[in-house]
Protein backbone atom coordinates (compact mmCIF):
# COMPACT_ATOMS: atom_id res chain seq x y z
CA UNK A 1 24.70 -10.32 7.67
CA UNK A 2 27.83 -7.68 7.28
CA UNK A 3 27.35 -4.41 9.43
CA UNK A 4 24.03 -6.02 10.88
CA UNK A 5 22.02 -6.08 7.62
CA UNK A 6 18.77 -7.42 7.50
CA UNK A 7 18.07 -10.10 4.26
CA UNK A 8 16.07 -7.48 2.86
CA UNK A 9 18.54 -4.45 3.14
CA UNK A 10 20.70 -6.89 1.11
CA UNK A 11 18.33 -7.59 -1.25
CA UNK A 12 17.49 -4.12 -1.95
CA UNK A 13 20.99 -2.74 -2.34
CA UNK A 14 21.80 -6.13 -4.78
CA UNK A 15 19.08 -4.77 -7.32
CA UNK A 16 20.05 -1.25 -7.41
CA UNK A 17 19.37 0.24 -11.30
CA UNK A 18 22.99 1.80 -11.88
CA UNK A 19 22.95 2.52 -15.28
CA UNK A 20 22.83 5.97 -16.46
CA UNK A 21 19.54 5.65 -18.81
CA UNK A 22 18.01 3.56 -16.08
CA UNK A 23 14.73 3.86 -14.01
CA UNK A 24 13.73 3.32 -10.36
CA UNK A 25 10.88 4.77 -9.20
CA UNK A 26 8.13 3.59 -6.21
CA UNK A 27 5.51 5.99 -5.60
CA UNK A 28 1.39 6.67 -5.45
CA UNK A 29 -0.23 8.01 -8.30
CA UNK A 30 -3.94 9.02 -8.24
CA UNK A 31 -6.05 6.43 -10.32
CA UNK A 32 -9.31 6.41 -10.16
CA UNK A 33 -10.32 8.81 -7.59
CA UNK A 34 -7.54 6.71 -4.81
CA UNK A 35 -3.84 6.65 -4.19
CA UNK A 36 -2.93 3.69 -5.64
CA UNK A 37 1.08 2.24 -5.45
CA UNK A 38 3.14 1.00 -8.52
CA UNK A 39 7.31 1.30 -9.14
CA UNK A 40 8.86 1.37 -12.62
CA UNK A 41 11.78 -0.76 -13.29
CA UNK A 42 14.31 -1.33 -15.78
CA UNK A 43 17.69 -0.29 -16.91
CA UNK A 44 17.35 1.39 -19.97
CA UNK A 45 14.65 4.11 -19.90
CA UNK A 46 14.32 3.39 -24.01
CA UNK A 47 13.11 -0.02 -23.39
CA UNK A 48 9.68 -0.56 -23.96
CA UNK A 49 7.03 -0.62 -20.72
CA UNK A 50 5.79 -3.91 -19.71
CA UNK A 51 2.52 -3.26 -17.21
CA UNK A 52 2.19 -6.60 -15.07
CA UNK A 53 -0.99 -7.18 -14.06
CA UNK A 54 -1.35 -9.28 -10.84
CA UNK A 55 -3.53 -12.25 -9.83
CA UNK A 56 -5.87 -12.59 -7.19
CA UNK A 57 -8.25 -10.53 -6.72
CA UNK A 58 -5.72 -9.25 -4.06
CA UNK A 59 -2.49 -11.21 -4.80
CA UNK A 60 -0.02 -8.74 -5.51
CA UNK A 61 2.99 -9.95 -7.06
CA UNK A 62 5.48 -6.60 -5.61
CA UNK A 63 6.49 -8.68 -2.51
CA UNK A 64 8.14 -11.78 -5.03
CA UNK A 65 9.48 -9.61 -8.16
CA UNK A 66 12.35 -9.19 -6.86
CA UNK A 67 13.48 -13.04 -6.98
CA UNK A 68 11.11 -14.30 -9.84
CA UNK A 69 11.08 -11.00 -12.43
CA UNK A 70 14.39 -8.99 -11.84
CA UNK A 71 15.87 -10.04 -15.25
CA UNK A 72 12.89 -9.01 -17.36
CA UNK A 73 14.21 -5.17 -16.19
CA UNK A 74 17.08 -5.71 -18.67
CA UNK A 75 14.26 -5.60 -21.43
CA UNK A 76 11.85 -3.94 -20.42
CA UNK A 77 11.04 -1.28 -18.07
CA UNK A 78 8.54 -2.81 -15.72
CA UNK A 79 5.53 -1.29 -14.17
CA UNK A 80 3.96 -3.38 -10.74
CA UNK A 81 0.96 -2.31 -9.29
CA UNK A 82 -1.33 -2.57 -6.06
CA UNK A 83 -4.21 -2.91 -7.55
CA UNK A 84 -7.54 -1.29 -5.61
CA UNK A 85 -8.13 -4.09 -2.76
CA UNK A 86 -4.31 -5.06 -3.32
CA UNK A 87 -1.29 -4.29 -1.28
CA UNK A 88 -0.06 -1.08 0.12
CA UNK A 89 -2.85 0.72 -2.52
CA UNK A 90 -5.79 -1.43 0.09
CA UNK A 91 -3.62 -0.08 3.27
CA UNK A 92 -3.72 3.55 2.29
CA UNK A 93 -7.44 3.72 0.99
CA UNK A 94 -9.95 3.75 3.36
CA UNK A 95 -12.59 1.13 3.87
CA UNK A 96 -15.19 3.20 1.21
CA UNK A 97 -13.01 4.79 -0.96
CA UNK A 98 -11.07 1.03 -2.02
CA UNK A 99 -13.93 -1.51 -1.77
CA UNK A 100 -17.27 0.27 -2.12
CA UNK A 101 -18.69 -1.04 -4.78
CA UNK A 102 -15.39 -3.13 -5.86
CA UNK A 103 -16.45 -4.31 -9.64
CA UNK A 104 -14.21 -6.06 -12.19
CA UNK A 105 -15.11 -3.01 -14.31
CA UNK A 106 -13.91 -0.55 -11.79
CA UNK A 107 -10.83 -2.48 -11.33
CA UNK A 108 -10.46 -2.16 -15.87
CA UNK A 109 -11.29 0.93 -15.32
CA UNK A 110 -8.11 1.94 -13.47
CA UNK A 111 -6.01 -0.46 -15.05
CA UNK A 112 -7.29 2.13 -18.37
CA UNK A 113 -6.26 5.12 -16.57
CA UNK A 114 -2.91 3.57 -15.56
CA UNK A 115 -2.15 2.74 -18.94
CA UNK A 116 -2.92 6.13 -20.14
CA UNK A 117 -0.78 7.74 -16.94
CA UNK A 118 2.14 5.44 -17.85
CA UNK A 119 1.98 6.23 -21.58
CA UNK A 120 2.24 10.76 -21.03
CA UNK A 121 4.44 10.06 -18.00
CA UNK A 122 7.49 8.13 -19.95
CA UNK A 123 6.51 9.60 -23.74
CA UNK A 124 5.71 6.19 -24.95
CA UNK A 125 3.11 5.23 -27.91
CA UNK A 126 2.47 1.85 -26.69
CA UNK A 127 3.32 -0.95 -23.71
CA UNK A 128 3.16 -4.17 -23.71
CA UNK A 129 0.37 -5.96 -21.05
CA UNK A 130 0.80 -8.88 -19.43
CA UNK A 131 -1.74 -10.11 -17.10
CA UNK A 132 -1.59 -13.56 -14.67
CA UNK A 133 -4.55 -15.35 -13.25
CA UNK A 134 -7.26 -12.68 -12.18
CA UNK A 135 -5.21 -10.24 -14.19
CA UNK A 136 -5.67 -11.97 -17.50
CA UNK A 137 -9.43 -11.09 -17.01
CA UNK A 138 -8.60 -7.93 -16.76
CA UNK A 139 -6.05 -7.98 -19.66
CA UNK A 140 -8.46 -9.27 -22.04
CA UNK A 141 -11.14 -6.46 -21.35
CA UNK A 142 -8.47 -3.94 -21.42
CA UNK A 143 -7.22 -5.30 -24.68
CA UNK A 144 -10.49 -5.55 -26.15
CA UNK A 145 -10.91 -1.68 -25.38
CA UNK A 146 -8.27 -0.45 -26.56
CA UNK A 147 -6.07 -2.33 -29.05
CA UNK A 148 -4.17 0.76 -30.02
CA UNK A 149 -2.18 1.20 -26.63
CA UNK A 150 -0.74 -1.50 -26.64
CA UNK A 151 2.22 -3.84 -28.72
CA UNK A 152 1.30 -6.93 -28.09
CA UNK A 153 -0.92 -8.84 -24.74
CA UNK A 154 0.49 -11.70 -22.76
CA UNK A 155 -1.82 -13.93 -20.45
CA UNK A 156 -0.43 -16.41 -18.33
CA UNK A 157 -2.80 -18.61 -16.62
CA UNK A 158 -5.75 -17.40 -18.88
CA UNK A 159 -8.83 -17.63 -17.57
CA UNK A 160 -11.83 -17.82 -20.38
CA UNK A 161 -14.78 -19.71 -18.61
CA UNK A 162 -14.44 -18.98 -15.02
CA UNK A 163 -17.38 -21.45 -13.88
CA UNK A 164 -16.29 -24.10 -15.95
CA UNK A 165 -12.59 -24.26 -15.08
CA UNK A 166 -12.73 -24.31 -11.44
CA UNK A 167 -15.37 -27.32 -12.19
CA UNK A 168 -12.70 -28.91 -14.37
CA UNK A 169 -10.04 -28.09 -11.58
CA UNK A 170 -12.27 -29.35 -8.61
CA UNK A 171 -12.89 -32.97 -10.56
CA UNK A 172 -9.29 -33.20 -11.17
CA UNK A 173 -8.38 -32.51 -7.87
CA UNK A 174 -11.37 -35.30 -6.76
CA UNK A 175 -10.07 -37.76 -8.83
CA UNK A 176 -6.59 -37.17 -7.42
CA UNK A 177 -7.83 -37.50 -3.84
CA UNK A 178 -9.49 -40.73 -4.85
CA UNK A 179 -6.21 -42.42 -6.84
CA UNK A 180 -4.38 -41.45 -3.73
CA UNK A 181 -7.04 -43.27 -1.61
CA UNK A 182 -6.68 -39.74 0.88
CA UNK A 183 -10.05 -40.34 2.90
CA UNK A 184 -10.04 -36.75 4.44
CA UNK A 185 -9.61 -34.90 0.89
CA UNK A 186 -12.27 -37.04 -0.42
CA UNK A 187 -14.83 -36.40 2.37
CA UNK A 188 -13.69 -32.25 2.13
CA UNK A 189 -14.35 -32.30 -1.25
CA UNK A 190 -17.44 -34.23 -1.76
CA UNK A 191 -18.73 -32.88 0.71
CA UNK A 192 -18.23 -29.20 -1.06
CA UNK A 193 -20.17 -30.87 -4.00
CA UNK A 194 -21.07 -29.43 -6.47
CA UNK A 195 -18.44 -26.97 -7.03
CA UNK A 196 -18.82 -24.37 -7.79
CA UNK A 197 -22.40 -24.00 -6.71
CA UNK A 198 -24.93 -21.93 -9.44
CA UNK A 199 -27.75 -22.05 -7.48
CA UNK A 200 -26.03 -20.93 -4.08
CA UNK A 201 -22.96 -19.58 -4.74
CA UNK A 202 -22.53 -18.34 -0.81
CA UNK A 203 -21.16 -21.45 -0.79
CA UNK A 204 -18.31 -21.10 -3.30
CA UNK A 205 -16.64 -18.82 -1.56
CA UNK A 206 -16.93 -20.73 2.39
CA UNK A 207 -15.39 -23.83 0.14
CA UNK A 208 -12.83 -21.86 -1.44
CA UNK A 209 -10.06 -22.03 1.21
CA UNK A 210 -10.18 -26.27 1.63
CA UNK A 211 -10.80 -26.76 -2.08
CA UNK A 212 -7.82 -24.92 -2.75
CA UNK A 213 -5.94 -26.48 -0.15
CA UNK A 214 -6.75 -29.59 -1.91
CA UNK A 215 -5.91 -27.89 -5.47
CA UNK A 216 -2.19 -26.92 -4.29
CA UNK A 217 -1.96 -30.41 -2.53
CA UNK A 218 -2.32 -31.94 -5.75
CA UNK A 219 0.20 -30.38 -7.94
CA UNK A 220 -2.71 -28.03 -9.69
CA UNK A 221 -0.73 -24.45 -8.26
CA UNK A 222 2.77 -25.81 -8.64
CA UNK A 223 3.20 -29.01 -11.01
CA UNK A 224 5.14 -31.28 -8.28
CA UNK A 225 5.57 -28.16 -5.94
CA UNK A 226 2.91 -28.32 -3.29
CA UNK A 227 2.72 -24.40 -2.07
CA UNK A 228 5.82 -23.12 -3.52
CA UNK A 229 8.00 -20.77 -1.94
CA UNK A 230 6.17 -17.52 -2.57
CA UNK A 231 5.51 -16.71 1.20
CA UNK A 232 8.65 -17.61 2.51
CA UNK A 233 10.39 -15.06 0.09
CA UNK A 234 8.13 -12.37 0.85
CA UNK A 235 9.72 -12.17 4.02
CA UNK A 236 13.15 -10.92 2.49
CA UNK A 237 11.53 -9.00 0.10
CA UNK A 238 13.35 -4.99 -0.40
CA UNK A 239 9.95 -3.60 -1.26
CA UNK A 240 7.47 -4.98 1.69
CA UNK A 241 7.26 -5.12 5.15
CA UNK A 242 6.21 -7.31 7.76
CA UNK A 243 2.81 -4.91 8.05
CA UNK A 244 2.55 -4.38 4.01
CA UNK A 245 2.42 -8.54 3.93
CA UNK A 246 -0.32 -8.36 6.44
CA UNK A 247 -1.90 -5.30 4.43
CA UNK A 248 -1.68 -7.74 1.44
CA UNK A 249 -3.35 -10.56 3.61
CA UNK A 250 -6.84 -8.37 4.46
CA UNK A 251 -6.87 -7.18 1.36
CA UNK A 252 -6.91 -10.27 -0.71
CA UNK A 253 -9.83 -11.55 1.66
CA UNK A 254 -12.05 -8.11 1.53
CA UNK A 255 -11.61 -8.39 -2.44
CA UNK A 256 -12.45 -12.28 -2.75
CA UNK A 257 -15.46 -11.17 -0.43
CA UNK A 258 -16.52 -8.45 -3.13
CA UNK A 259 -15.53 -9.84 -6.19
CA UNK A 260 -16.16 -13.91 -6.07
CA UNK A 261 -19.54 -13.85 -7.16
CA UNK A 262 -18.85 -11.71 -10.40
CA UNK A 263 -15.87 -14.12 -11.13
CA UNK A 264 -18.49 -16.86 -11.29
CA UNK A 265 -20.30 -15.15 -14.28
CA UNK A 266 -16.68 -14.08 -16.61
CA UNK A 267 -17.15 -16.08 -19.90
CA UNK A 268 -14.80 -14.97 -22.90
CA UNK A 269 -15.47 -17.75 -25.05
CA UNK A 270 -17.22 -15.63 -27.50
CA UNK A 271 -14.80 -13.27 -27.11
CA UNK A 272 -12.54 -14.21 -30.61
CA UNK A 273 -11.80 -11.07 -32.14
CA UNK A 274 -8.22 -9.05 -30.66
CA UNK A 275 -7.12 -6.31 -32.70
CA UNK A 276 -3.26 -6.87 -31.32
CA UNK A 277 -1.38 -9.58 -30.93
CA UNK A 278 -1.93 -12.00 -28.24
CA UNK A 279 0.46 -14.50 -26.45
CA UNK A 280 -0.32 -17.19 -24.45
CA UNK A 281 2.46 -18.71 -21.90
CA UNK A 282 0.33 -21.74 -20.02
CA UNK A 283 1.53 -24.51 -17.60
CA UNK A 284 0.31 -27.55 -19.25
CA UNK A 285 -0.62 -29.15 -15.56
CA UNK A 286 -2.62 -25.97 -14.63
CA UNK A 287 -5.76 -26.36 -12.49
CA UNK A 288 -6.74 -23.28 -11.41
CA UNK A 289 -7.02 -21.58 -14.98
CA UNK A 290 -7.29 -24.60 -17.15
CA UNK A 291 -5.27 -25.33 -19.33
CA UNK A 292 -8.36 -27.32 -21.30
CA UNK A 293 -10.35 -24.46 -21.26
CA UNK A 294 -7.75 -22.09 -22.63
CA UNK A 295 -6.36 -24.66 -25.42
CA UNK A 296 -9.62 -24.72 -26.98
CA UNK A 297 -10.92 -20.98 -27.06
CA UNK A 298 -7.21 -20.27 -28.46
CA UNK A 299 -8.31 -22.09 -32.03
CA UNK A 300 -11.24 -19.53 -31.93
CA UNK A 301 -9.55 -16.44 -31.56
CA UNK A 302 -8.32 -14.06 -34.60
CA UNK A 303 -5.86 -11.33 -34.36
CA UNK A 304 -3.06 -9.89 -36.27
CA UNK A 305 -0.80 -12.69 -34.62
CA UNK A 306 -1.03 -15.24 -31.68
CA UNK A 307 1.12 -17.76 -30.13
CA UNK A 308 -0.05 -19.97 -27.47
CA UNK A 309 3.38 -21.96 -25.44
CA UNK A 310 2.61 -24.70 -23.17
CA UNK A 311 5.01 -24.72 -20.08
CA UNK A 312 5.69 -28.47 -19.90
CA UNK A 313 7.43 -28.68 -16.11
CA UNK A 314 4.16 -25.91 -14.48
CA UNK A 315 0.92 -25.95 -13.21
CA UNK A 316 -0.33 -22.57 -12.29
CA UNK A 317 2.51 -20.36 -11.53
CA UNK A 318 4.66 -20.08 -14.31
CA UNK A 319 6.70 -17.00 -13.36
CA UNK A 320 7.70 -19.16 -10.33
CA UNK A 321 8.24 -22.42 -11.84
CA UNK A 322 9.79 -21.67 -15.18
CA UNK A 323 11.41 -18.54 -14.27
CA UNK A 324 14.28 -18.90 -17.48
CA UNK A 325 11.70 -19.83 -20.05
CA UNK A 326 9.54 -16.94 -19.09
CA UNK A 327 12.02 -14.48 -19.55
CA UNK A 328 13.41 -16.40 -22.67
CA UNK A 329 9.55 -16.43 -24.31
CA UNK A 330 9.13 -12.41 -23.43
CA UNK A 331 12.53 -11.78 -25.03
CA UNK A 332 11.88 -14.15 -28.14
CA UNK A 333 8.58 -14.08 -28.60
CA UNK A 334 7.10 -10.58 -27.71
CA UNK A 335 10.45 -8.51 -27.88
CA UNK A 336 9.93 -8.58 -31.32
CA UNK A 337 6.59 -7.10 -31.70
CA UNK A 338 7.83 -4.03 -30.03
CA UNK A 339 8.49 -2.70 -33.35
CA UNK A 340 10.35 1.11 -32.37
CA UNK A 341 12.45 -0.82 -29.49
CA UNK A 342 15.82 0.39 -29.05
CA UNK A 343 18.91 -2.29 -29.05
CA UNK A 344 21.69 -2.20 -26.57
């Protein structure tokens, strides 16, 4: 590297916002009682504000955005965020004050006050809300709330039924164990059987870890990917370091810990009624939030519009594996619902 650069010096200096109406902020702000971390992104401060909501419980997306969601900062002004349990927001909170009691509600809760901060703070009516994974459950009970705030909600890798997909995604992954004739992912996963467990669900979460082993092994996390490349680029990302990756680590366990039970009970299927538009961007291979589950609730649900895309070439990670389409279905698709947007 010139002048003894580090990969992530380079990085960060390669994204600079250097337009005049732009935004670049990183900072705390105090949400719900705790010091929680988000930046805001995006080179025209006009643009509408797109609030990503991460996966997990605990997988913040901050140390990736760099290489998977720069471009959507040339249309929107884009708010990350550590959620509680998540990131740099779990390694400033103490112990109590992050995880004790950590509730889906409580984390809905925030993501309310955040969307309230981010509206006063930057004089905007509206934002648009896109959620991934565990965010999308979040995204749906924020958009349920309040309609109003918001132009349009995006899920990507909806979850509706949270018991019955990871069944779905476990006999898929089974069946794919079997057809490969791969003795030790057979024996790992029947012996996890069932999955998940209703009547003990301790044991869901001591399974996890192997069945989802066995879940990325078999294409259901990246369609013909295996693990991606998500922790390797961490490493050069401008906006976390070596300890904030290890920050994210514990906190991803200590919220699976807290919140993996609740999952188990998150049902939207009677859940049909939005009051705003709603987009769906799915990969049509996806295991982990199924892509069976989601295909039929979508022919339940009314609201003022709704779209549902099918990402032929991903499984689970979208923003990862169809990087151009993403951006190219945000720009086409819910762009246009953004209804005082400013042109450049």
């Amino acid at each position: 590297m010139a002048n003894g650069a580090s990969p992530n010096d380079v990085f960060a200096d390669a994204r600079k916002i250097v337009t005049p109406d732009g935004i670049q902020e990183e900072r705390f702000v105090t949400i719900g009682g705790i010091q929680q971390w988000i930046t805001v992104r995006g080179r025209h401060r006009a643009n509408p504000i797109l609030l990503f909501l991460h996966g997990g419980p605990g997988f913040t997306s901050l140390p990736v955005s760099y290489y998977f969601m720069r471009d959507w900062e040339e249309y929107f002004t884009v708010v990350q965020w550590d959620q509680r349990g998540a990131g740099k927001t779990f390694a400033a909170s103490s112990t109590t004050d992050s995880q004790a009691p950590l509730s889906v509600d409580r984390v809905v809760n925030d993501a309310d006050e955040l969307t309230r901060y981010l509206c006063e703070t930057y004089a905007k009516q509206r934002l648009v809300l896109v959620g991934h994974s565990w965010g999308t459950i979040l995204g749906v009970e924020l958009a349920q709330r309040h309609p109003e705030r918001f132009y349009a909600y995006v899920g990507m890798g909806q979850f509706v039924d949270f018991s019955r997909s990871e069944k779905l995604g476990y006999e898929a992954t089974l069946a794919a164990a079997r057809a490969a004739k791969n003795a030790q992912a057979v024996a790992e996963l029947e012996a996890m059987a069932p999955f998940p467990d209703a009547r003990h669900p301790e044991r869901n979460l001591t399974n996890l870890p192997r069945e989802r082993y066995w879940l990325a092994t078999y294409n259901g996390y990246y369609w013909r990917g295996g693990f991606g490349h998500g922790e390797a680029l961490a490493t050069f990302s401008p906006d976390y370091t070596a300890a904030d990756l290890h920050a994210r680590d514990e906190g991803m366990q200590t919220s699976n810990q807290a919140l993996w039970d609740a999952l188990g009970h998150v049902d939207f299927t009677e859940k049909t009624r939005f009051d705003c538009p709603v987009i769906f961007l799915h990969g049509r291979h996806d295991l982990g939030t199924s892509a069976t589950v989601l295909s039929e609730w979508y022919e339940t649900l009314h609201a003022p519009s709704k779209k549902l895309i099918w990402f032929e070439d991903s499984a689970h990670m979208i923003y990862e594996e169809e990087p151009g389409k993403l951006l190219v279905s945000l720009v086409q698709q819910v762009l246009p619902l953004v209804d005082d947007r400013v042109s450049h």
